[in-house]
C-alpha atoms as a PDB file:
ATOM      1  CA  UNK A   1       0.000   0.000   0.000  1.00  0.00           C
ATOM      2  CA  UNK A   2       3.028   2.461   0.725  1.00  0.00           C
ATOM      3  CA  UNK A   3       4.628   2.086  -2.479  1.00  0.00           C
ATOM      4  CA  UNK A   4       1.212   2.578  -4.583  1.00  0.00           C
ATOM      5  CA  UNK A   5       1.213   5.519  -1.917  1.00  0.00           C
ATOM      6  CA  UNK A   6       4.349   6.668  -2.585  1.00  0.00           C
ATOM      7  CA  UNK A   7       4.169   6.360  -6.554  1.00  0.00           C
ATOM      8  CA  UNK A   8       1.180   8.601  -6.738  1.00  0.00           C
ATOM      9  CA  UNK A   9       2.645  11.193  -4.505  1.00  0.00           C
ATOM     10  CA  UNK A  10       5.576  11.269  -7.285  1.00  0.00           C
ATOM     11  CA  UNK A  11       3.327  11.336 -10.424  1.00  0.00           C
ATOM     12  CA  UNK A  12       1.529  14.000  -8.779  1.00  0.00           C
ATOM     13  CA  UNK A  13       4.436  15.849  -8.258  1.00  0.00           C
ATOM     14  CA  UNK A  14       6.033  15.344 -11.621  1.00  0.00           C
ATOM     15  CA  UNK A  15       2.776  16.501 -13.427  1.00  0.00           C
ATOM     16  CA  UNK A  16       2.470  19.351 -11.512  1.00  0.00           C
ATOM     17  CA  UNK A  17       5.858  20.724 -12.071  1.00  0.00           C
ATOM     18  CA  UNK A  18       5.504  19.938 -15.042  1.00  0.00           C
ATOM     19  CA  UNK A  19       2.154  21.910 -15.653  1.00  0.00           C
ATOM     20  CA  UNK A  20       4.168  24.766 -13.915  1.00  0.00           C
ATOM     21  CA  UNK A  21       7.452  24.972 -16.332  1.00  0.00           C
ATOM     22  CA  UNK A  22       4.734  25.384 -18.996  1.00  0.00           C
ATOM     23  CA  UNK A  23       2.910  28.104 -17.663  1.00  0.00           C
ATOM     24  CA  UNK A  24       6.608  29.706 -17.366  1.00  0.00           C
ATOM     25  CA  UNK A  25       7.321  28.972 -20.866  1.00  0.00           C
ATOM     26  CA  UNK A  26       4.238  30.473 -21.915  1.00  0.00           C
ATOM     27  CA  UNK A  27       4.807  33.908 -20.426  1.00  0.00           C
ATOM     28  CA  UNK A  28       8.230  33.616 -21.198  1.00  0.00           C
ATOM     29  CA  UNK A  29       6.910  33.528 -25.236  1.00  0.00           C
ATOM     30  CA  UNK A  30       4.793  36.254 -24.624  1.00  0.00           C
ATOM     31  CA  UNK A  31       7.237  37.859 -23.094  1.00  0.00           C
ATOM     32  CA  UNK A  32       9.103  37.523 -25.856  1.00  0.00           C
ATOM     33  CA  UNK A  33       6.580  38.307 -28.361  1.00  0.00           C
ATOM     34  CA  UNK A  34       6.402  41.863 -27.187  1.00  0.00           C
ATOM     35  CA  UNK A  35       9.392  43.344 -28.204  1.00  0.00           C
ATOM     36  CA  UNK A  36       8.526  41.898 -32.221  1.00  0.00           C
ATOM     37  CA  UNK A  37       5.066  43.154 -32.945  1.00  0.00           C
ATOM     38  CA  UNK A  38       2.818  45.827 -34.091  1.00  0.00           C
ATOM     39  CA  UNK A  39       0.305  47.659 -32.200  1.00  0.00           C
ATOM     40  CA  UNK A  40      -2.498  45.338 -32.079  1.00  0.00           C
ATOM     41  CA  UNK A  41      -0.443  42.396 -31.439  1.00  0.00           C
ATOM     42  CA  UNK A  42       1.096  43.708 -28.816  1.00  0.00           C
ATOM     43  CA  UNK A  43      -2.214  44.663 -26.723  1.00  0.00           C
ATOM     44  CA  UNK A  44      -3.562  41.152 -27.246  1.00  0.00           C
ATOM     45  CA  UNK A  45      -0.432  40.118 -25.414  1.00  0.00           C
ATOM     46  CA  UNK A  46      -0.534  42.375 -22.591  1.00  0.00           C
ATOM     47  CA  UNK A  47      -4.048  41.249 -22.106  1.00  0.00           C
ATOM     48  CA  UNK A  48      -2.822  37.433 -22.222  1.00  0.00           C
ATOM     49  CA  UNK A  49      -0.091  38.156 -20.112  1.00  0.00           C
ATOM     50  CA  UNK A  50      -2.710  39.636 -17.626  1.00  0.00           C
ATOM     51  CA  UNK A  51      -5.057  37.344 -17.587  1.00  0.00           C
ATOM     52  CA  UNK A  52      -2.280  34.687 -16.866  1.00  0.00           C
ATOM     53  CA  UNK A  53      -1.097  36.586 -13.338  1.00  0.00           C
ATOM     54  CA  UNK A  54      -4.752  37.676 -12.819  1.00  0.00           C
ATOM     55  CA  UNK A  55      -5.025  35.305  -9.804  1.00  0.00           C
ATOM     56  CA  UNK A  56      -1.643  34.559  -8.915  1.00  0.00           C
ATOM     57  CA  UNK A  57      -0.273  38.325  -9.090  1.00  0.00           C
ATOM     58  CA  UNK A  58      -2.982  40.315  -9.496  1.00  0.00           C
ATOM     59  CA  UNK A  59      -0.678  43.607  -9.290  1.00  0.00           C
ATOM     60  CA  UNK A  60       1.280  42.453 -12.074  1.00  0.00           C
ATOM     61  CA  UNK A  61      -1.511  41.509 -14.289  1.00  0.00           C
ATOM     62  CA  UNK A  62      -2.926  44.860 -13.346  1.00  0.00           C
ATOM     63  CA  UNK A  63       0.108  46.723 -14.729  1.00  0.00           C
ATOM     64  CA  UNK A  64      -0.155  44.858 -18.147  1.00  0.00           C
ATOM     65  CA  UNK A  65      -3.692  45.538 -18.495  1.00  0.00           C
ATOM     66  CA  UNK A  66      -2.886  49.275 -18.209  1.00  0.00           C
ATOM     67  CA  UNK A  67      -0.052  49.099 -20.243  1.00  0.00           C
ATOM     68  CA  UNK A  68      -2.219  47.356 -22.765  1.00  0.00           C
ATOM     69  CA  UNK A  69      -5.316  49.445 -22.505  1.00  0.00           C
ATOM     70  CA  UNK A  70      -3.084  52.520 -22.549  1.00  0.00           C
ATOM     71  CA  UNK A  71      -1.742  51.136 -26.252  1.00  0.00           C
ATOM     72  CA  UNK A  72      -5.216  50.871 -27.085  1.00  0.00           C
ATOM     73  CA  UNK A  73      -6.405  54.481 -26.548  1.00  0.00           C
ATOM     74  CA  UNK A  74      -3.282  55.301 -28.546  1.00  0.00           C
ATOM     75  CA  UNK A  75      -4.633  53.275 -31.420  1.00  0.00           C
ATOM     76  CA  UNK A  76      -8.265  54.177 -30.994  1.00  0.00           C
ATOM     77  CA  UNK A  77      -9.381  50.705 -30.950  1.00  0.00           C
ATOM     78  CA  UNK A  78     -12.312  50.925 -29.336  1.00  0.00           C
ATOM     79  CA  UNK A  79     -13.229  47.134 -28.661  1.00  0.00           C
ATOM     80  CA  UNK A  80      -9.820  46.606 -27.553  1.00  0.00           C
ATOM     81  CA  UNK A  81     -10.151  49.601 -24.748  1.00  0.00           C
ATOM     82  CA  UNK A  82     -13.404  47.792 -23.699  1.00  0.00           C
ATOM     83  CA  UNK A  83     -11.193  44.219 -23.456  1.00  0.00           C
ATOM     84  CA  UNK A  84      -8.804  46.267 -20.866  1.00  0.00           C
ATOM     85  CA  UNK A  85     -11.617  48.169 -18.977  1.00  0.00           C
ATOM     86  CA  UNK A  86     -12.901  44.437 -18.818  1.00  0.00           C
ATOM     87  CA  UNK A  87      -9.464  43.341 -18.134  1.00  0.00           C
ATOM     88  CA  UNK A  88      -8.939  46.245 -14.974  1.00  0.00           C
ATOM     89  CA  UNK A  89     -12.665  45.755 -13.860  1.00  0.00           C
ATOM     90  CA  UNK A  90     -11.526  41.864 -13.218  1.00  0.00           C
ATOM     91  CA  UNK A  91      -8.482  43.048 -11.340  1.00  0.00           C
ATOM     92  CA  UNK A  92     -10.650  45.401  -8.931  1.00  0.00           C
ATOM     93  CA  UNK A  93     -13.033  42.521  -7.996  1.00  0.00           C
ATOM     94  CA  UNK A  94     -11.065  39.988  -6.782  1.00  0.00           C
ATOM     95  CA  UNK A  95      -9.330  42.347  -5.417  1.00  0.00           C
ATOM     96  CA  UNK A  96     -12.634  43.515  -3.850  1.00  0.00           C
ATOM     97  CA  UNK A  97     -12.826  47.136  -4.954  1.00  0.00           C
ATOM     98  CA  UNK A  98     -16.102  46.019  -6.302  1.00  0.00           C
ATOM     99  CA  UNK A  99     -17.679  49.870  -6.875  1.00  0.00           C
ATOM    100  CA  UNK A 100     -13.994  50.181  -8.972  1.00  0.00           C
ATOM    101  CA  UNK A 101     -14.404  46.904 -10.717  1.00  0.00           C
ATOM    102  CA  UNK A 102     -18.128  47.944 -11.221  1.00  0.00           C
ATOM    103  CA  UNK A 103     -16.834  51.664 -12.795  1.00  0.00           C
ATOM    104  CA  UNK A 104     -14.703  49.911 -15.341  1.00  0.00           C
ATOM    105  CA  UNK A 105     -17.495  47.043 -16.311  1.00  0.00           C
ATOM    106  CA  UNK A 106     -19.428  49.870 -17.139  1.00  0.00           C
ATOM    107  CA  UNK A 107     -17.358  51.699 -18.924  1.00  0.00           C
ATOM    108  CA  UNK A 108     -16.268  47.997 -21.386  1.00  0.00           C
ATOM    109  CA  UNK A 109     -20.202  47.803 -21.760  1.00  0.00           C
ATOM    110  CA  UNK A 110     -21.097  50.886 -23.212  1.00  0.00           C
ATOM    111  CA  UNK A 111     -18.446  50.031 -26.089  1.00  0.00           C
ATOM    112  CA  UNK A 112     -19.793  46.767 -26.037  1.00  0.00           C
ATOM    113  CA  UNK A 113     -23.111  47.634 -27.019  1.00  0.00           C
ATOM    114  CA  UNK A 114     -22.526  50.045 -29.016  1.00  0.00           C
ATOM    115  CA  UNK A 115     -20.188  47.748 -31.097  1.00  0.00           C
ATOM    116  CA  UNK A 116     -23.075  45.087 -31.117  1.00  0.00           C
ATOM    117  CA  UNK A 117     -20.850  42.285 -29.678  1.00  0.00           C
ATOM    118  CA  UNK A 118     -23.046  40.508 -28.225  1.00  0.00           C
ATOM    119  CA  UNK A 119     -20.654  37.736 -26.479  1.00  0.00           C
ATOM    120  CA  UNK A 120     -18.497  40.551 -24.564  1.00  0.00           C
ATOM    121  CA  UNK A 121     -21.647  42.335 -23.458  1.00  0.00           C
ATOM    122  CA  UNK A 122     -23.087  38.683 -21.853  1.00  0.00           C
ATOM    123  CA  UNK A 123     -19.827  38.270 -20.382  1.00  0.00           C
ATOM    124  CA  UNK A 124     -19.836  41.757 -19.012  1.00  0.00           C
ATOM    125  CA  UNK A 125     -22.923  41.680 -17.847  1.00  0.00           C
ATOM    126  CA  UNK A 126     -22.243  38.685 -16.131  1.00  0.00           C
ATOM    127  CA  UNK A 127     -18.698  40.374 -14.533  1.00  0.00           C
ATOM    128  CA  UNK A 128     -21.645  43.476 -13.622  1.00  0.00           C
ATOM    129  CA  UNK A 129     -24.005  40.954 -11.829  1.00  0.00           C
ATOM    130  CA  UNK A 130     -20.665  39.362  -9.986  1.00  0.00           C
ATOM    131  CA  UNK A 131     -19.208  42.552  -8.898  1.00  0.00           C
ATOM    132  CA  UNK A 132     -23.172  44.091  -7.782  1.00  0.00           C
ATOM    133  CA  UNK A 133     -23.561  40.610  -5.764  1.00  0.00           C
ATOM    134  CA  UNK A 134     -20.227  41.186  -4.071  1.00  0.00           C
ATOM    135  CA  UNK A 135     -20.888  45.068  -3.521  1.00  0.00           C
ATOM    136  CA  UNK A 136     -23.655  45.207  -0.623  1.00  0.00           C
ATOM    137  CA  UNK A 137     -23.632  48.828  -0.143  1.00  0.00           C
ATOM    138  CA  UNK A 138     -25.077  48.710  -3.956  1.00  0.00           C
ATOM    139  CA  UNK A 139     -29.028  49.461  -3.999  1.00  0.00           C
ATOM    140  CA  UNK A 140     -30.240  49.411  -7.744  1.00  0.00           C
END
């Protein structure tokens, strides 16, 4: 019984250090990425990078989403502004600033809708209802 034991406790190791070089390697590319591409390219990768540390390092992905939505509003791409308002509205409610996170939903949906993409507007309607639930001092 100890060895069958002891075997998992090693395949679950292995796999999980495994699954965590990976994730490194991924950022690393992405990393990499940004020093080689245009404009657009190079939001869509601050964004990935962001959501990647959004629960492990919030501040950090916080910082790339700004860095990203800053890019953005010097491109005037207006659904990519929305992605980082979504993108900084995320960052604000789990790190419970939910009248923040609410500010910046708000912000992504008016774009959104106005841009008729339906998808993001579910989704941030969904990220609305999430951050109203955890905001008591909210009356609608």
């Amino acid at each position: 019984m100890t060895r069958i034991g002891n075997f998992i406790r090693i395949l679950i190791f292995c796999l999980l250090f495994n699954l965590s070089f990976a994730q490194q390697s991924e950022i690393d590319s992405l990393k990499n990425l940004l020093s080689r591409q245009d404009s657009t390219e190079k939001i869509k990768t601050y964004y990935a990078l962001g959501l990647i540390y959004e629960q492990s390092l919030p501040d950090t992905a916080l910082a790339f989403y700004q860095a990203g939505l800053k890019l953005s509003e010097e491109t005037h791409s207006e659904t990519l502004i929305a992605k980082g308002y979504n993108g900084i509205g995320n960052i604000n409610f789990i790190s419970g600033r939910y009248a923040m996170a609410l500010d910046y939903f708000f912000k992504a949906l008016k774009i959104f809708e106005s841009k008729h993409l339906d998808n993001s507007t579910i989704y941030c309607l969904q990220y609305i209802g999430n951050a109203g639930a955890g905001n008591c001092s909210i009356h609608w």
